[in-house]
C-alpha atoms as a PDB file:
ATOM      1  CA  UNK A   1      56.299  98.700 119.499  1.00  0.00           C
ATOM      2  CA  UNK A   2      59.083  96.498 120.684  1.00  0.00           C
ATOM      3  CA  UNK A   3      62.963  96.053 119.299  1.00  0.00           C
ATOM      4  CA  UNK A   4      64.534  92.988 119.919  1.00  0.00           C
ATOM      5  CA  UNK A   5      67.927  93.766 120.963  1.00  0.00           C
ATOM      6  CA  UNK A   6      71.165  91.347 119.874  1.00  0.00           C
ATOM      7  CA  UNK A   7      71.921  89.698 123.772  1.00  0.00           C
ATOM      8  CA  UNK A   8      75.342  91.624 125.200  1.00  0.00           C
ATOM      9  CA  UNK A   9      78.411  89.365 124.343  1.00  0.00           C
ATOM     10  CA  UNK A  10      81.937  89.648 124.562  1.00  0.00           C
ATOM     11  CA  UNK A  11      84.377  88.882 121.693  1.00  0.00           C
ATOM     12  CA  UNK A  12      88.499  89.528 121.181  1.00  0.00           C
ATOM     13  CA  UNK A  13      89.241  90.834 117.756  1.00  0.00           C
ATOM     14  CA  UNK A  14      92.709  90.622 116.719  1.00  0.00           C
ATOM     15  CA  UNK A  15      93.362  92.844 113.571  1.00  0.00           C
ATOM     16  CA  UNK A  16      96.322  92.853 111.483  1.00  0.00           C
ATOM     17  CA  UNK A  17      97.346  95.572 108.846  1.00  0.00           C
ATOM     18  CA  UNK A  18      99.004  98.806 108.479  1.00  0.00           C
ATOM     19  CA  UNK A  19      97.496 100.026 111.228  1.00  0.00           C
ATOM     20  CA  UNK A  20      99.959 102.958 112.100  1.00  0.00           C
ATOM     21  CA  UNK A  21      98.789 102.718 116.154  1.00  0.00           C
ATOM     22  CA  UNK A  22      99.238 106.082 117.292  1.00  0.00           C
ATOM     23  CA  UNK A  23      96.128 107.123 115.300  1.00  0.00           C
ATOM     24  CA  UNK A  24      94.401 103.773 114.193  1.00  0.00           C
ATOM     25  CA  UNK A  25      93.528 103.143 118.589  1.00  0.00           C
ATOM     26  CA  UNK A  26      92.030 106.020 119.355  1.00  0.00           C
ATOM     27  CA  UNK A  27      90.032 106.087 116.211  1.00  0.00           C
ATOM     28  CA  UNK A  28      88.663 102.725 117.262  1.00  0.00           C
ATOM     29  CA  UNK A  29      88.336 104.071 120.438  1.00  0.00           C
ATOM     30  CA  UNK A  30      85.489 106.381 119.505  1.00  0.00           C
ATOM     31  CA  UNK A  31      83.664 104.617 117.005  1.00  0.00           C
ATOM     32  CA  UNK A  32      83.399 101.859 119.373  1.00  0.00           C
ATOM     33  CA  UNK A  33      82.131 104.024 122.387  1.00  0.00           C
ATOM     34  CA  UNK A  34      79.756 105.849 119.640  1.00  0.00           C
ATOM     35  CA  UNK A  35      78.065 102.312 119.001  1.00  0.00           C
ATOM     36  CA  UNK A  36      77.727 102.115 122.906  1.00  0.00           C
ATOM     37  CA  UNK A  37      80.844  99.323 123.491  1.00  0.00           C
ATOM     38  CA  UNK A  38      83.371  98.490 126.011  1.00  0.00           C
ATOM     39  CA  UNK A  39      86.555  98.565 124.182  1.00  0.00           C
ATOM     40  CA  UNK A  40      89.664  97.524 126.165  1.00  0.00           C
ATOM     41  CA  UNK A  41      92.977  96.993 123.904  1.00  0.00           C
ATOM     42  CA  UNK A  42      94.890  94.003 125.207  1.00  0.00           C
ATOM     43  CA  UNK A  43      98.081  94.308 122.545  1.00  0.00           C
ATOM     44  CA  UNK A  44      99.329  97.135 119.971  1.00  0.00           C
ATOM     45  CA  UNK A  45     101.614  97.554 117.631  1.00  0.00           C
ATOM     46  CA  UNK A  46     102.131  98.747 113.701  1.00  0.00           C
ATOM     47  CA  UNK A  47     100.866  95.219 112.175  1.00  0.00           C
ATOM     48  CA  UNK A  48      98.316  93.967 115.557  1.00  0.00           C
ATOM     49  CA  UNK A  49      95.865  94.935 117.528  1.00  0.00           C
ATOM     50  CA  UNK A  50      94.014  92.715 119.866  1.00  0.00           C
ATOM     51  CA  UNK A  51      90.830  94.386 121.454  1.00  0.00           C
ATOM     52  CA  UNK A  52      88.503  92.964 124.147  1.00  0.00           C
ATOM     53  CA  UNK A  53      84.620  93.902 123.151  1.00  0.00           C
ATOM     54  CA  UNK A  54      81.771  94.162 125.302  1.00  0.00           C
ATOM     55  CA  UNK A  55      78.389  94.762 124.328  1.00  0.00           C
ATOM     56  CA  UNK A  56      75.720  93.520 121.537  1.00  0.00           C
ATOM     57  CA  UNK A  57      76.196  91.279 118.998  1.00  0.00           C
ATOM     58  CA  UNK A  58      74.865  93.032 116.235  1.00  0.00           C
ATOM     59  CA  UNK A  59      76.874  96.652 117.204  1.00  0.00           C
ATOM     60  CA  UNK A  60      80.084  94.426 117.443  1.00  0.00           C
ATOM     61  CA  UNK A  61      79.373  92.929 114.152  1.00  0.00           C
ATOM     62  CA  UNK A  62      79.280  97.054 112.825  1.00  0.00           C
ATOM     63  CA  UNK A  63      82.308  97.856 114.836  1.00  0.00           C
ATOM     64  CA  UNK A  64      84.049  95.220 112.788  1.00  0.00           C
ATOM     65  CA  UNK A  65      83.043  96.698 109.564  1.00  0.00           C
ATOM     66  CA  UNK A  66      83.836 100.232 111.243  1.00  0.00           C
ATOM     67  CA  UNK A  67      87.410  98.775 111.643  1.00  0.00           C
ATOM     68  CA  UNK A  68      87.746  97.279 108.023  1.00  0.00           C
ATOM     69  CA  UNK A  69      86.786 101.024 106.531  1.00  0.00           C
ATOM     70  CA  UNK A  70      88.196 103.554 108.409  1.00  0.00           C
ATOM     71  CA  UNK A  71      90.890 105.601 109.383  1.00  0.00           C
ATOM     72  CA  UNK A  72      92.200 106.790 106.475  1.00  0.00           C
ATOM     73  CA  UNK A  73      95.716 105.941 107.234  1.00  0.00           C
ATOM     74  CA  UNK A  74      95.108 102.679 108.350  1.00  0.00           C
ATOM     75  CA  UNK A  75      95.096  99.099 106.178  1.00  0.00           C
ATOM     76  CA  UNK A  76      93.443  96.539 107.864  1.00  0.00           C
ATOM     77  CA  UNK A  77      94.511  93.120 106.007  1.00  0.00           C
ATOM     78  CA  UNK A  78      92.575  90.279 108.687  1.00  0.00           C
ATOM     79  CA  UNK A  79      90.257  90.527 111.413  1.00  0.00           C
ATOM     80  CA  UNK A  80      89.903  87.448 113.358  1.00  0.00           C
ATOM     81  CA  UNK A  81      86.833  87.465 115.833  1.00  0.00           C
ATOM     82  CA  UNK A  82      87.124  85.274 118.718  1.00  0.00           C
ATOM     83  CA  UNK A  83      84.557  84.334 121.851  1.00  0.00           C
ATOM     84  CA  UNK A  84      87.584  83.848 123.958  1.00  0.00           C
ATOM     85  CA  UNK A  85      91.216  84.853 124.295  1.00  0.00           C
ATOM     86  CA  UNK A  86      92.767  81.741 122.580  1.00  0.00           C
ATOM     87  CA  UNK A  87      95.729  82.637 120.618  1.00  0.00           C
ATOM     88  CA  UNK A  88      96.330  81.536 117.120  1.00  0.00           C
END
């Protein structure tokens, strides 16, 4: 048995909230590195985050929902999910 795997990609996801930095980074930190993803953060502060992702498509695409539920002390308004680093 074979399982197609999602090609490896790289996106930028800029995410704006409450995010409370200290603890909202290296919370992403580890969830991304538990899906098996580069995660290098390119800007932070309390409102953004910008993050450079590296890996497969569909693991990026549950990192992203990762983000929007979790830490507890974080409120994540946007994510906007970008294939390069143009700025809005």
């Amino acid at each position: 048995m074979t399982t197609d795997l999602s090609p490896e990609t790289s996106r930028w996801l800029t995410i704006k909230g409450e995010l409370q930095s200290a603890t909202f980074l290296p919370w992403v930190e580890r969830h991304g590195h538990r899906l098996g993803l580069s995660i290098k953060v390119i800007y932070a502060d309390p409102r953004t985050t910008v993050f450079k992702v590296d890996g497969q498509a569909d693991l990026i695409d549950a990192f992203e929902i990762g983000c929007l539920l979790g830490p507890i002390n974080a409120w994540v308004e946007t994510i906007t999910r970008r294939t390069d680093m143009s700025v809005d």
